[in-house]
C-alpha atoms as a PDB file:
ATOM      1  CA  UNK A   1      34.515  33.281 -10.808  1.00  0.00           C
ATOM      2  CA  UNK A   2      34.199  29.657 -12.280  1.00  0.00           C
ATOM      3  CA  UNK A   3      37.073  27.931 -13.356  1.00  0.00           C
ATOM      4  CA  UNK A   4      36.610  26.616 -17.070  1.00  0.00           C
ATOM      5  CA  UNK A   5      34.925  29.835 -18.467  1.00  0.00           C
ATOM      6  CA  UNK A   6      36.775  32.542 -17.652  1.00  0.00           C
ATOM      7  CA  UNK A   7      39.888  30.838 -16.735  1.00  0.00           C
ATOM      8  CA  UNK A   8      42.676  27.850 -17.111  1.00  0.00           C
ATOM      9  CA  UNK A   9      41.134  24.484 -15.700  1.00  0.00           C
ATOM     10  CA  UNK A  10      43.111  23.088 -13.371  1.00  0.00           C
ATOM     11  CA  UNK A  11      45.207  19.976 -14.022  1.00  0.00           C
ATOM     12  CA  UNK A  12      45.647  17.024 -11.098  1.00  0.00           C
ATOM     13  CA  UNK A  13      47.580  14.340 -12.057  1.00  0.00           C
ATOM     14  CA  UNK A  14      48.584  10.844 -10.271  1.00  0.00           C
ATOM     15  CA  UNK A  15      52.231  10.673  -9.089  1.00  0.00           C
ATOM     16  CA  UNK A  16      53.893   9.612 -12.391  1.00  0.00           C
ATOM     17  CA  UNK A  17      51.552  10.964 -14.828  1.00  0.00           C
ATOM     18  CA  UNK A  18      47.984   9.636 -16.163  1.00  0.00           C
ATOM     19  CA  UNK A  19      48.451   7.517 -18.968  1.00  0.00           C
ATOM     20  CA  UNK A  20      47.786   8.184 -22.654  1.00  0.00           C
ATOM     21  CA  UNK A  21      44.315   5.858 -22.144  1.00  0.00           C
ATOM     22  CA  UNK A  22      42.617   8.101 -20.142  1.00  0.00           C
ATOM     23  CA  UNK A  23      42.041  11.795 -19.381  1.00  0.00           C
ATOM     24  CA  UNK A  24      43.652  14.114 -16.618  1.00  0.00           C
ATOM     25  CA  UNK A  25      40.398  15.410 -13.988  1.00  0.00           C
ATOM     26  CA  UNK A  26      40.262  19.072 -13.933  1.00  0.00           C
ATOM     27  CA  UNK A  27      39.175  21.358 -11.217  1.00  0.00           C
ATOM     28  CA  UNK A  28      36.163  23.135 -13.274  1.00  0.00           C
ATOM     29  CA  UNK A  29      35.312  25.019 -10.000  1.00  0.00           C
ATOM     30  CA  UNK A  30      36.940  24.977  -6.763  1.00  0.00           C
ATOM     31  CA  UNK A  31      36.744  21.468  -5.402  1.00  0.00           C
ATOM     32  CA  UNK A  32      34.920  20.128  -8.327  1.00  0.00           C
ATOM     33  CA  UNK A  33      36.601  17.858 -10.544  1.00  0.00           C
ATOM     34  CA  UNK A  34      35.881  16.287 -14.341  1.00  0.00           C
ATOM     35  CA  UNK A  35      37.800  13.744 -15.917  1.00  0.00           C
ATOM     36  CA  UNK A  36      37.315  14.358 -19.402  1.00  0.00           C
ATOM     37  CA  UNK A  37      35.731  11.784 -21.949  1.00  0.00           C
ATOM     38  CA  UNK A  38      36.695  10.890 -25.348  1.00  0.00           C
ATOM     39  CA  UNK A  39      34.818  11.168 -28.190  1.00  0.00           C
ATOM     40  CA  UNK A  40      35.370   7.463 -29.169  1.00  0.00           C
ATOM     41  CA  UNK A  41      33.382   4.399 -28.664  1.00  0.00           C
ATOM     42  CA  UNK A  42      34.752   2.100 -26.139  1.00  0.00           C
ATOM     43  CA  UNK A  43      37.880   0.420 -26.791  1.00  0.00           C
ATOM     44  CA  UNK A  44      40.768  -1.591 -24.945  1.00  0.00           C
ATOM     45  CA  UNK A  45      43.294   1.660 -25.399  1.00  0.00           C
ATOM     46  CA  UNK A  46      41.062   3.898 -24.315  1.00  0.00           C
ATOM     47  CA  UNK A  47      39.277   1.817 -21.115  1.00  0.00           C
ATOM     48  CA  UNK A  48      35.714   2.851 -22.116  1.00  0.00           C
ATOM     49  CA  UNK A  49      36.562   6.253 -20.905  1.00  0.00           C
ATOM     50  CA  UNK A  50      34.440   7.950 -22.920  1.00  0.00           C
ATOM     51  CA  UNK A  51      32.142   9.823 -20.674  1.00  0.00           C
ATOM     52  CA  UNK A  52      33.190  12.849 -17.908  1.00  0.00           C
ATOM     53  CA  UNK A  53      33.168  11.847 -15.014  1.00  0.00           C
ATOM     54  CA  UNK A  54      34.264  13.005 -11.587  1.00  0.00           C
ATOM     55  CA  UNK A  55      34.152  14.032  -8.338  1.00  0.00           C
ATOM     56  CA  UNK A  56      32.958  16.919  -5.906  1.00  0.00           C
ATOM     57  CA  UNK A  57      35.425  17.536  -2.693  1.00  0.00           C
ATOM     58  CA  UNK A  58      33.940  18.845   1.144  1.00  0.00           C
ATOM     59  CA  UNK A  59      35.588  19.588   4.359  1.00  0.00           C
ATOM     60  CA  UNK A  60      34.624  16.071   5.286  1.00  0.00           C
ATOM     61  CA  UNK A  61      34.413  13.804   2.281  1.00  0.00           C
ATOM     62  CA  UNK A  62      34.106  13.125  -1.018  1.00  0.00           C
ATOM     63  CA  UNK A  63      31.612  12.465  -3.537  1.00  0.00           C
ATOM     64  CA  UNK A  64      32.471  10.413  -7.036  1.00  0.00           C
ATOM     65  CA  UNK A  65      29.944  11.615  -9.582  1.00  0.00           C
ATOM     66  CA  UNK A  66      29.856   8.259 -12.034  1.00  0.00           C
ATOM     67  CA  UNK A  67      33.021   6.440 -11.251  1.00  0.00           C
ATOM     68  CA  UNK A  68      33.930   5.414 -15.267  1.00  0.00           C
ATOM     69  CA  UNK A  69      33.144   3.072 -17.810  1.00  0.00           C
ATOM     70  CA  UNK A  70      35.531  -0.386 -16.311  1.00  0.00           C
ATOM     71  CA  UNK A  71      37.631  -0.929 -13.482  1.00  0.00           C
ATOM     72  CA  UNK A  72      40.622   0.180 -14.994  1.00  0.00           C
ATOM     73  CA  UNK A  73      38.605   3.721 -15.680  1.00  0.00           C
ATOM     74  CA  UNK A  74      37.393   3.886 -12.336  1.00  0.00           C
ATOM     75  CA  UNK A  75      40.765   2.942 -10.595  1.00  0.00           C
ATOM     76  CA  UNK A  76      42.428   5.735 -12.619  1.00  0.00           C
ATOM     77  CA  UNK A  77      39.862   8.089 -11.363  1.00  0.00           C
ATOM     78  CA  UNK A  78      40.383   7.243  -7.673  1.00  0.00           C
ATOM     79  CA  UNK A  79      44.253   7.369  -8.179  1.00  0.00           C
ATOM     80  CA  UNK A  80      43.630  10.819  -8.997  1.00  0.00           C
ATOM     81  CA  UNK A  81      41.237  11.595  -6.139  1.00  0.00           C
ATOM     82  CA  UNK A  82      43.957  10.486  -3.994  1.00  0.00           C
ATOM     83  CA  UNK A  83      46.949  12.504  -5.692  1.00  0.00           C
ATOM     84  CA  UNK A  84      44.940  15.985  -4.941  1.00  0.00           C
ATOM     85  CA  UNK A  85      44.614  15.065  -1.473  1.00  0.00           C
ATOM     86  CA  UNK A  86      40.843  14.655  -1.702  1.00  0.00           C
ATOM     87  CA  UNK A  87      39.120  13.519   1.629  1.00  0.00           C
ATOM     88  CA  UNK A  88      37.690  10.433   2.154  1.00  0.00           C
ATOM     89  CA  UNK A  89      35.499   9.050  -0.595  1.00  0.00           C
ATOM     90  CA  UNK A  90      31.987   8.239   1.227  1.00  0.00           C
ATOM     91  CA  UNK A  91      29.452   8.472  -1.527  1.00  0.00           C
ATOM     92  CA  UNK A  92      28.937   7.415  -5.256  1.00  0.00           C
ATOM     93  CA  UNK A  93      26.498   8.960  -7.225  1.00  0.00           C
ATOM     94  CA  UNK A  94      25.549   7.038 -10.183  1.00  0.00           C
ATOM     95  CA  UNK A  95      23.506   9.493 -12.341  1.00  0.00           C
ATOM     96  CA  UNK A  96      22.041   6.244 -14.702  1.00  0.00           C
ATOM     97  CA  UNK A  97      23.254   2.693 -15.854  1.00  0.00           C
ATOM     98  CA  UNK A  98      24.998   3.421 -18.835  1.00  0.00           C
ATOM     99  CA  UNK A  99      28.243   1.085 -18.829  1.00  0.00           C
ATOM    100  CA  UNK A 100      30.378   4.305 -19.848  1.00  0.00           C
ATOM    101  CA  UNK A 101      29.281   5.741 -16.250  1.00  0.00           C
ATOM    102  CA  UNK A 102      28.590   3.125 -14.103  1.00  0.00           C
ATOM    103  CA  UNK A 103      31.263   0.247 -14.751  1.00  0.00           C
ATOM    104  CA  UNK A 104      34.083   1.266 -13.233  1.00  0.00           C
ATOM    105  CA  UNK A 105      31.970   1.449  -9.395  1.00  0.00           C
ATOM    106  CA  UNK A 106      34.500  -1.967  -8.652  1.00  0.00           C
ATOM    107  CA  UNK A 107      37.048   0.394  -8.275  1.00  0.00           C
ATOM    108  CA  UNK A 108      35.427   1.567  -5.219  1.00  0.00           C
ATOM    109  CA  UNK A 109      33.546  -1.112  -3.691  1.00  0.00           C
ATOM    110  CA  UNK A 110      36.545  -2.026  -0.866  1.00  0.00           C
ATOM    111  CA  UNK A 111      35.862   1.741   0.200  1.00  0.00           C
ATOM    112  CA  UNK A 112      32.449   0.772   0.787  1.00  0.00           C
ATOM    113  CA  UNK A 113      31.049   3.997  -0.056  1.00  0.00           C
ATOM    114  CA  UNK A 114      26.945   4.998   0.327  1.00  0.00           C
ATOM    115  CA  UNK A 115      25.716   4.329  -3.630  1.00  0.00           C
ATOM    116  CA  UNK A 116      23.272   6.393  -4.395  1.00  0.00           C
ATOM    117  CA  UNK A 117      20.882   6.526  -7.257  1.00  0.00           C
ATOM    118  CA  UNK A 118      17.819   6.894  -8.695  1.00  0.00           C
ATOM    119  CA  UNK A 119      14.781   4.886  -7.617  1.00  0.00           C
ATOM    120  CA  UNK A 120      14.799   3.366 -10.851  1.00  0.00           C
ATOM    121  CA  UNK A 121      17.961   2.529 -11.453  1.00  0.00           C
ATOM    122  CA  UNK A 122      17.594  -0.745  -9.407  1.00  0.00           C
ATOM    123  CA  UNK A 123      15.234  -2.597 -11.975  1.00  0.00           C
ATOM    124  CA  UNK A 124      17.686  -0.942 -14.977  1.00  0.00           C
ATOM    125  CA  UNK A 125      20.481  -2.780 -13.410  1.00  0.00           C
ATOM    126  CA  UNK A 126      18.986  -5.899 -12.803  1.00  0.00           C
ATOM    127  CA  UNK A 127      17.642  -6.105 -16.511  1.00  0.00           C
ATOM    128  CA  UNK A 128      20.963  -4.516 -18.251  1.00  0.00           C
ATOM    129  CA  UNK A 129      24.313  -5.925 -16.209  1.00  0.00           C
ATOM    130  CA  UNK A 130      24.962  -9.191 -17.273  1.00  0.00           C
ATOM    131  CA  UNK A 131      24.213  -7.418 -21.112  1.00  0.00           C
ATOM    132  CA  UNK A 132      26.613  -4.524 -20.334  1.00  0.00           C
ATOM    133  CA  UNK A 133      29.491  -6.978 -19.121  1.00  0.00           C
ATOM    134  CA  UNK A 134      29.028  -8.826 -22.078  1.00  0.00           C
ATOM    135  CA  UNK A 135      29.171  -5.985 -24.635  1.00  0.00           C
ATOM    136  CA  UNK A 136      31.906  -4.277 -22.592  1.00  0.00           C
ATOM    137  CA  UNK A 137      34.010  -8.006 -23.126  1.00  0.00           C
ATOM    138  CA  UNK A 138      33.378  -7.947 -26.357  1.00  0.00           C
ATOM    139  CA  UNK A 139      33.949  -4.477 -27.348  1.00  0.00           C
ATOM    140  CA  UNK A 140      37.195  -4.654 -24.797  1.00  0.00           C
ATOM    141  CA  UNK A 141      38.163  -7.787 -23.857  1.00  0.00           C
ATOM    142  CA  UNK A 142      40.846  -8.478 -21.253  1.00  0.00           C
ATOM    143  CA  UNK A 143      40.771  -4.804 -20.459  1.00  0.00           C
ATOM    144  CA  UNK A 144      37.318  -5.172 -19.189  1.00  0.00           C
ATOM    145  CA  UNK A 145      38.039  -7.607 -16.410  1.00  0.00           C
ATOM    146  CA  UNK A 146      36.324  -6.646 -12.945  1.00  0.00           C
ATOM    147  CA  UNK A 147      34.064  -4.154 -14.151  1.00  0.00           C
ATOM    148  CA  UNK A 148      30.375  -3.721 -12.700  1.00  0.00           C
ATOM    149  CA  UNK A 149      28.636  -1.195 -11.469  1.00  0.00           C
ATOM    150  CA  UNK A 150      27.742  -1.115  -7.550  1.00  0.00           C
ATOM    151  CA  UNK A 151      23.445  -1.589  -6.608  1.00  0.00           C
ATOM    152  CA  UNK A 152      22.519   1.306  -4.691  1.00  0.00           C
ATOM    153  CA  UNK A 153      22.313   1.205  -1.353  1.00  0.00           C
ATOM    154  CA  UNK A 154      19.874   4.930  -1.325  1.00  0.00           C
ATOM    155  CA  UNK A 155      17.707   5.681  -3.495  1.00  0.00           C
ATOM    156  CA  UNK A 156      16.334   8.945  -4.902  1.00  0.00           C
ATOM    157  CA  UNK A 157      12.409   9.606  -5.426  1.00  0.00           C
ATOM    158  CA  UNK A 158      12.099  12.603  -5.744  1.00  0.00           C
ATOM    159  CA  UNK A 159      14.899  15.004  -4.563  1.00  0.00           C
ATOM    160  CA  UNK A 160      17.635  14.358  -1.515  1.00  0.00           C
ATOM    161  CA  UNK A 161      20.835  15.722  -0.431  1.00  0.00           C
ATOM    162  CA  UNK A 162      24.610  14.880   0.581  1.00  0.00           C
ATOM    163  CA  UNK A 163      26.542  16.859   3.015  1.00  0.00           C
ATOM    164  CA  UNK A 164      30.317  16.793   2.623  1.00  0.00           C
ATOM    165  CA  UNK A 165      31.462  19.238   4.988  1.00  0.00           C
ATOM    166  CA  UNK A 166      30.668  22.906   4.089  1.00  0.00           C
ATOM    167  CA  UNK A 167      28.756  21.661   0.822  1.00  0.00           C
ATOM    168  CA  UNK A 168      25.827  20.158   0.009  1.00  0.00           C
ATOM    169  CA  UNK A 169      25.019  18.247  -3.008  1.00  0.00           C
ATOM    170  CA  UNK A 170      21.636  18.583  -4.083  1.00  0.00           C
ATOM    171  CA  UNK A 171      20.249  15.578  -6.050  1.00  0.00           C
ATOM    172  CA  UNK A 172      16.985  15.757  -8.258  1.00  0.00           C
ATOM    173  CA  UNK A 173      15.119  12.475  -9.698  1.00  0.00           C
ATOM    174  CA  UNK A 174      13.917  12.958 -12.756  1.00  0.00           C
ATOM    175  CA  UNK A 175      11.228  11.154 -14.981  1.00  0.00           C
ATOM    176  CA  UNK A 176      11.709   9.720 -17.846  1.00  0.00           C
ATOM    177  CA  UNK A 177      14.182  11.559 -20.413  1.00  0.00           C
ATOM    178  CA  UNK A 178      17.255  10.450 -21.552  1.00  0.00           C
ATOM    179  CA  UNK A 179      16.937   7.861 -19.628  1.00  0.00           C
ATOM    180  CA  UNK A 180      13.941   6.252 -16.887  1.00  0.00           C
ATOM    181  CA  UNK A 181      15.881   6.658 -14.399  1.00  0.00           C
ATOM    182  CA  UNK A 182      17.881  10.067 -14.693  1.00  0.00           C
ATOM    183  CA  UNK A 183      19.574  12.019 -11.540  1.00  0.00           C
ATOM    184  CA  UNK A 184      21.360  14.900 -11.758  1.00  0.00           C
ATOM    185  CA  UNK A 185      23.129  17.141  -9.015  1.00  0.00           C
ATOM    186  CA  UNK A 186      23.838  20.991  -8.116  1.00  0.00           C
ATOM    187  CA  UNK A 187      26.450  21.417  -6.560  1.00  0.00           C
ATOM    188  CA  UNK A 188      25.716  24.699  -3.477  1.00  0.00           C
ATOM    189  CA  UNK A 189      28.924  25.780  -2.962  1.00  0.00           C
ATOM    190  CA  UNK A 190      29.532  26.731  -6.784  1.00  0.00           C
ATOM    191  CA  UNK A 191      26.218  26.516  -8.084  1.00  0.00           C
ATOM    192  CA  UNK A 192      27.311  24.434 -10.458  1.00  0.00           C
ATOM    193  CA  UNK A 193      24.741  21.928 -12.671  1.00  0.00           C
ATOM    194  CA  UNK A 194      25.849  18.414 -12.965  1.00  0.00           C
ATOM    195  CA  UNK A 195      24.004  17.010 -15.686  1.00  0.00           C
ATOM    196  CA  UNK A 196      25.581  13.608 -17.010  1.00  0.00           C
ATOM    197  CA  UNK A 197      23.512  12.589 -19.937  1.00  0.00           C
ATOM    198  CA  UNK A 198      20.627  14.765 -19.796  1.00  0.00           C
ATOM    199  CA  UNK A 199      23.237  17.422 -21.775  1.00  0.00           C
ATOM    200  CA  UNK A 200      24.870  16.064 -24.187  1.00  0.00           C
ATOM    201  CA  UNK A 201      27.406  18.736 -26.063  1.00  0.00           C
ATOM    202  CA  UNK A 202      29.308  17.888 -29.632  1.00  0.00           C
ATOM    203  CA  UNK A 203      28.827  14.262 -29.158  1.00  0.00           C
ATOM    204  CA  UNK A 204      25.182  12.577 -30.640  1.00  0.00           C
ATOM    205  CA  UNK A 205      23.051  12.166 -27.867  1.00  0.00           C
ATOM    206  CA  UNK A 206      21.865   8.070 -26.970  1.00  0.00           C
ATOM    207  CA  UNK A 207      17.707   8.133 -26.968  1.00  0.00           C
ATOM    208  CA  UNK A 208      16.891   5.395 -24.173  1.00  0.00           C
ATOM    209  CA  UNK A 209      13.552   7.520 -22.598  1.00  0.00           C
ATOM    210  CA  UNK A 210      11.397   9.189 -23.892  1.00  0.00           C
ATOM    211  CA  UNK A 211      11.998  11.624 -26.184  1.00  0.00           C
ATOM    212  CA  UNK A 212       9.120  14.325 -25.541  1.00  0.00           C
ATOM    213  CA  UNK A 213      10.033  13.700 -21.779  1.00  0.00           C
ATOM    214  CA  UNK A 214      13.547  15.117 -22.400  1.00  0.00           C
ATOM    215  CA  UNK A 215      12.468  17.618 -24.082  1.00  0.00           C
ATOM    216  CA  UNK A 216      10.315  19.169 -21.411  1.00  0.00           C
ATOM    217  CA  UNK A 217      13.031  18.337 -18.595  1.00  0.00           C
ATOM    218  CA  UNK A 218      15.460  20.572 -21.115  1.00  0.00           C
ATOM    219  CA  UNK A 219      12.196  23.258 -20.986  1.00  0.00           C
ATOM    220  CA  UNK A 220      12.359  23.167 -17.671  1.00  0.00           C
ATOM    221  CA  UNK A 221      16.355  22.938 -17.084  1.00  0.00           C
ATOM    222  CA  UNK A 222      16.814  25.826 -19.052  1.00  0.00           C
ATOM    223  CA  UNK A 223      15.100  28.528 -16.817  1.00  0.00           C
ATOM    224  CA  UNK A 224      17.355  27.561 -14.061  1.00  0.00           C
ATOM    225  CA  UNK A 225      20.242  30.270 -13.668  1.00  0.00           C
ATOM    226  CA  UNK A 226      23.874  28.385 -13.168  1.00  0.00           C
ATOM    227  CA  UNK A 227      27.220  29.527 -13.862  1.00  0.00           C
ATOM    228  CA  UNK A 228      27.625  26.079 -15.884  1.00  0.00           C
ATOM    229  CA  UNK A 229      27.195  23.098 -16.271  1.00  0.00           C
ATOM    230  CA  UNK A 230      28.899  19.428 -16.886  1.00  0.00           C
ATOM    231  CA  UNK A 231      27.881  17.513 -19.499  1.00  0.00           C
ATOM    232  CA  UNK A 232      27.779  13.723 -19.485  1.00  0.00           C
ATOM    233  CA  UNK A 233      29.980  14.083 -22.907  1.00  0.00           C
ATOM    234  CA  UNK A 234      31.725  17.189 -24.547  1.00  0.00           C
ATOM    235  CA  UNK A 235      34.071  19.658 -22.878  1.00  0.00           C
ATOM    236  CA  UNK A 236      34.070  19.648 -18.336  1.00  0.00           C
ATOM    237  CA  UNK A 237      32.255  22.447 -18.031  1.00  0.00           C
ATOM    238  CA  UNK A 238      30.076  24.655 -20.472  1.00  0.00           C
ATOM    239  CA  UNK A 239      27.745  27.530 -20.105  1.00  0.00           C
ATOM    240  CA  UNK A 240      24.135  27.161 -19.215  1.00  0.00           C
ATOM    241  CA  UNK A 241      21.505  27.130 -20.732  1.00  0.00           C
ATOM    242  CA  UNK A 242      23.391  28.551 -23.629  1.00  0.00           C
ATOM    243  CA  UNK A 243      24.978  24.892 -24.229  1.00  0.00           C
ATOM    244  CA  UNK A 244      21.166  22.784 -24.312  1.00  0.00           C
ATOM    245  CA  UNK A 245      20.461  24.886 -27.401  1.00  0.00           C
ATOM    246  CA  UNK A 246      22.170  22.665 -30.307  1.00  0.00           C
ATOM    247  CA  UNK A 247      20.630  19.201 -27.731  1.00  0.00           C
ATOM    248  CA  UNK A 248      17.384  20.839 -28.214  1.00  0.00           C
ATOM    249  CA  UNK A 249      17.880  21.763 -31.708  1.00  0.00           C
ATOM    250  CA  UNK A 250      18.334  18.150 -32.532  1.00  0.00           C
ATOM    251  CA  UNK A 251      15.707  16.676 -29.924  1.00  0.00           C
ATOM    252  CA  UNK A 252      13.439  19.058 -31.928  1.00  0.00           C
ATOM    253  CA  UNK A 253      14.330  18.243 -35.250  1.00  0.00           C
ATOM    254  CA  UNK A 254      13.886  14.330 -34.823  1.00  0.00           C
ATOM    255  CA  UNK A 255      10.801  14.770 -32.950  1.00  0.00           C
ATOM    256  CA  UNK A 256       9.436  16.666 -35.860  1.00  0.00           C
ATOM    257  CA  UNK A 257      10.388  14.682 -38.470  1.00  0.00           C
ATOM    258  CA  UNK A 258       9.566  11.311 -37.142  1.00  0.00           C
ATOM    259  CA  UNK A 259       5.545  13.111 -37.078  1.00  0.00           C
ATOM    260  CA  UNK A 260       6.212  13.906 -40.305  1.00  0.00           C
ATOM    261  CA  UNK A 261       7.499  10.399 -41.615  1.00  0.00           C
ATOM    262  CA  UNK A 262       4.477   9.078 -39.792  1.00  0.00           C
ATOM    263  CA  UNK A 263       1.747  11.612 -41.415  1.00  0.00           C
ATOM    264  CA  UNK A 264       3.774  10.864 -45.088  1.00  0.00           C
ATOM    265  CA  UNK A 265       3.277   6.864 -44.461  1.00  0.00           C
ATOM    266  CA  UNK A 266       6.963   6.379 -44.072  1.00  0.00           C
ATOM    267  CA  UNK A 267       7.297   3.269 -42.113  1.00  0.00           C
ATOM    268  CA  UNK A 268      10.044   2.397 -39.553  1.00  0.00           C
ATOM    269  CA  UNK A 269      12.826   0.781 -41.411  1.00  0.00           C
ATOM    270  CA  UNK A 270      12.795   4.091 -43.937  1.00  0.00           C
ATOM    271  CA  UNK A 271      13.103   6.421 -41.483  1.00  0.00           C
ATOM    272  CA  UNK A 272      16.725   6.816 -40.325  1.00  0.00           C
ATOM    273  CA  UNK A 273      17.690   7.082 -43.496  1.00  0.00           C
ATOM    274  CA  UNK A 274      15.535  10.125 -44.213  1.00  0.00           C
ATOM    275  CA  UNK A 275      14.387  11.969 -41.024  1.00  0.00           C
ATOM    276  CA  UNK A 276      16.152  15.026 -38.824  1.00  0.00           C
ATOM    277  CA  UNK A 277      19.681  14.150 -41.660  1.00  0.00           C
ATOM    278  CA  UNK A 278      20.933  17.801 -41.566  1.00  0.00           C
ATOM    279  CA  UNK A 279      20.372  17.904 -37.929  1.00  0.00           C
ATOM    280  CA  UNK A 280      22.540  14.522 -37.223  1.00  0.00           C
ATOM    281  CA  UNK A 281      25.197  15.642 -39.050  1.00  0.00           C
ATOM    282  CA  UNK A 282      26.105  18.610 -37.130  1.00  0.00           C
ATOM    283  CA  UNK A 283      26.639  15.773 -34.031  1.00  0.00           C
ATOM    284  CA  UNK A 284      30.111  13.624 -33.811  1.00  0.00           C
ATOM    285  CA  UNK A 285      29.328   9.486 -33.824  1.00  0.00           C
ATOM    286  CA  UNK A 286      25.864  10.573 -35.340  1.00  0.00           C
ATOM    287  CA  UNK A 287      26.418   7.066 -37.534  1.00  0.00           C
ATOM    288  CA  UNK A 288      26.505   5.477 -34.560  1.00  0.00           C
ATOM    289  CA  UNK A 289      23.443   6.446 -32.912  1.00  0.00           C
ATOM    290  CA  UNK A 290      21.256   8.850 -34.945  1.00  0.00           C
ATOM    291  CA  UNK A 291      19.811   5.901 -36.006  1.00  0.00           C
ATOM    292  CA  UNK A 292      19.140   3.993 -33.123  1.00  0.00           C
ATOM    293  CA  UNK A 293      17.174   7.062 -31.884  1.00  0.00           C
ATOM    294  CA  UNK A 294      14.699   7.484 -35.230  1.00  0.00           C
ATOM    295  CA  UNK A 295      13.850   3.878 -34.295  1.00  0.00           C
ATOM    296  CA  UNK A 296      13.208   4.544 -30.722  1.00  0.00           C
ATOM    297  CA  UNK A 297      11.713   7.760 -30.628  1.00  0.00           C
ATOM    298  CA  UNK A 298       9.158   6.324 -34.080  1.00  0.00           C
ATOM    299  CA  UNK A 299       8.306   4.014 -31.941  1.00  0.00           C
ATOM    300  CA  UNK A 300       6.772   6.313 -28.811  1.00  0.00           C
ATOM    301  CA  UNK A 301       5.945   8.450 -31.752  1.00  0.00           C
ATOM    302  CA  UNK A 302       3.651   6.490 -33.409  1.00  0.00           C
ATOM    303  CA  UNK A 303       1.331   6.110 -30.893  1.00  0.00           C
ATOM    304  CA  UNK A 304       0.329   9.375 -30.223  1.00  0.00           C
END
């Protein structure tokens, strides 16, 4: 039976304790592991560790699934590794660039681990680090120090896998949704669904794709049978598809109302104000980023 649904998640904590900044991973599934985000916006107390994150044990070795949002975030994450007696760390899967998932890859780089991501996610990098460092200084300051995210050293297409010992990870490219340049994972031994940002759950979901796009990956997604599924923000582990529904809900609504705004004559700079409201306010942070996605998602809109 999976951990998380039916059962206590299991705890693994760092000789000493984890501290207050950051969350405790939990074994969601046997040998599968999610830190925990917060629901905050990055800060220097909380080490932009605001997104789950993890990692996925084999006989053989181990595979981080988005090593954190700094260095500090990511060397947290391998003290914990370490602590459950995890085997050695030979892959990194970084599921998009998003600082809150990618930054803390520094914390790994000395284990010289195979980076892999999606085809994509080269050209994001190259146009969004130096930005992301920035922000992440900024938003952080000394606590940032060291953090960047690794280049890839394999790239996805189309669909690959890793073999750990015993269990394979199967990786899927996806196009454009969330992201350009989203990869997600299912893990064989527990069937599980790693998802990362294309399933957001609580939290206001970030528009950087194409919003029609995620909507028919989520079509598609849902008619997959898994016994869950980790979100790249909300609780470890949640039940599919059941948990898309409210992501859909809102994709929906603000897809739908932008057409609306457009067929009304409402122009671009009055439309976050008025367009998919009720539906952003069921969302945590939705003042934040509902709207940054009316602007981008009017914009692919518009054009149709």
């Amino acid at each position: 039976m999976l951990l998380g649904l039916a059962s206590p998640l299991l705890p693994c904590r760092p000789a000493g304790g984890v501290p207050d900044t950051a969350s405790t991973p939990l074994e969601v599934a046997p040998g599968l592991w999610v830190m925990p985000g917060r629901m905050e916006e990055a800060t220097p107390a909380n080490l932009d560790a605001i997104a789950n994150i993890g990692f996925i044990c084999g006989a053989e070795a181990t595979a981080v699934i988005d090593p954190g949002g700094s260095l500090a975030h990511g060397r947290l994450l391998r003290r914990a590794i370490e602590a459950c007696g995890a085997p050695p760390v030979r892959y990194l899967v970084l599921t998009h660039v998003h600082p809150d998932h990618s930054m803390g890859a520094a914390a790994f780089a000395d284990l010289a681990p195979e980076v892999i991501g999606h085809a994509r996610l080269p050209e994001a990098l190259a146009q969004r680090s130096a930005y992301y460092a920035a922000v992440l200084e900024r938003e952080m300051g000394s606590a940032a120090a060291g953090s960047h995210a690794l280049v890839p050293t394999r790239l996805v297409e189309d669909h690959a896998e890793i073999d750990l010992g015993g269990r394979r990870l199967e990786l899927q490219a996806h196009p454009p949704a969330h992201t350009d340049h989203d990869l997600s994972l299912r893990d064989s031994a527990s069937g599980m669904l790693w998802l990362s940002d294309l399933l957001f759950v609580d939290r206001m979901p970030a528009l950087d794709g194409d919003l029609l796009g995620w909507l028919r990956l989520l079509d598609g997604l849902r008619r997959e049978t898994a016994p869950g599924a980790v979100p790249g923000h909300g609780p470890p582990v949640v039940p599919w598809p059941q948990a898309a529904e409210p992501l859909v809900g809102y994709l929906a609504a603000l897809r739908d109302g932008i057409r609306a705004a457009i067929a009304a004559g409402i122009g671009l700079a009055e439309a976050p104000a008025r367009v998919a409201v009720e539906a952003a306010a069921q969302w945590r942070l939705a003042e934040q980023y509902h709207g940054r996605n009316v602007i981008a998602a009017y914009r692919q809109l518009e054009w149709e």
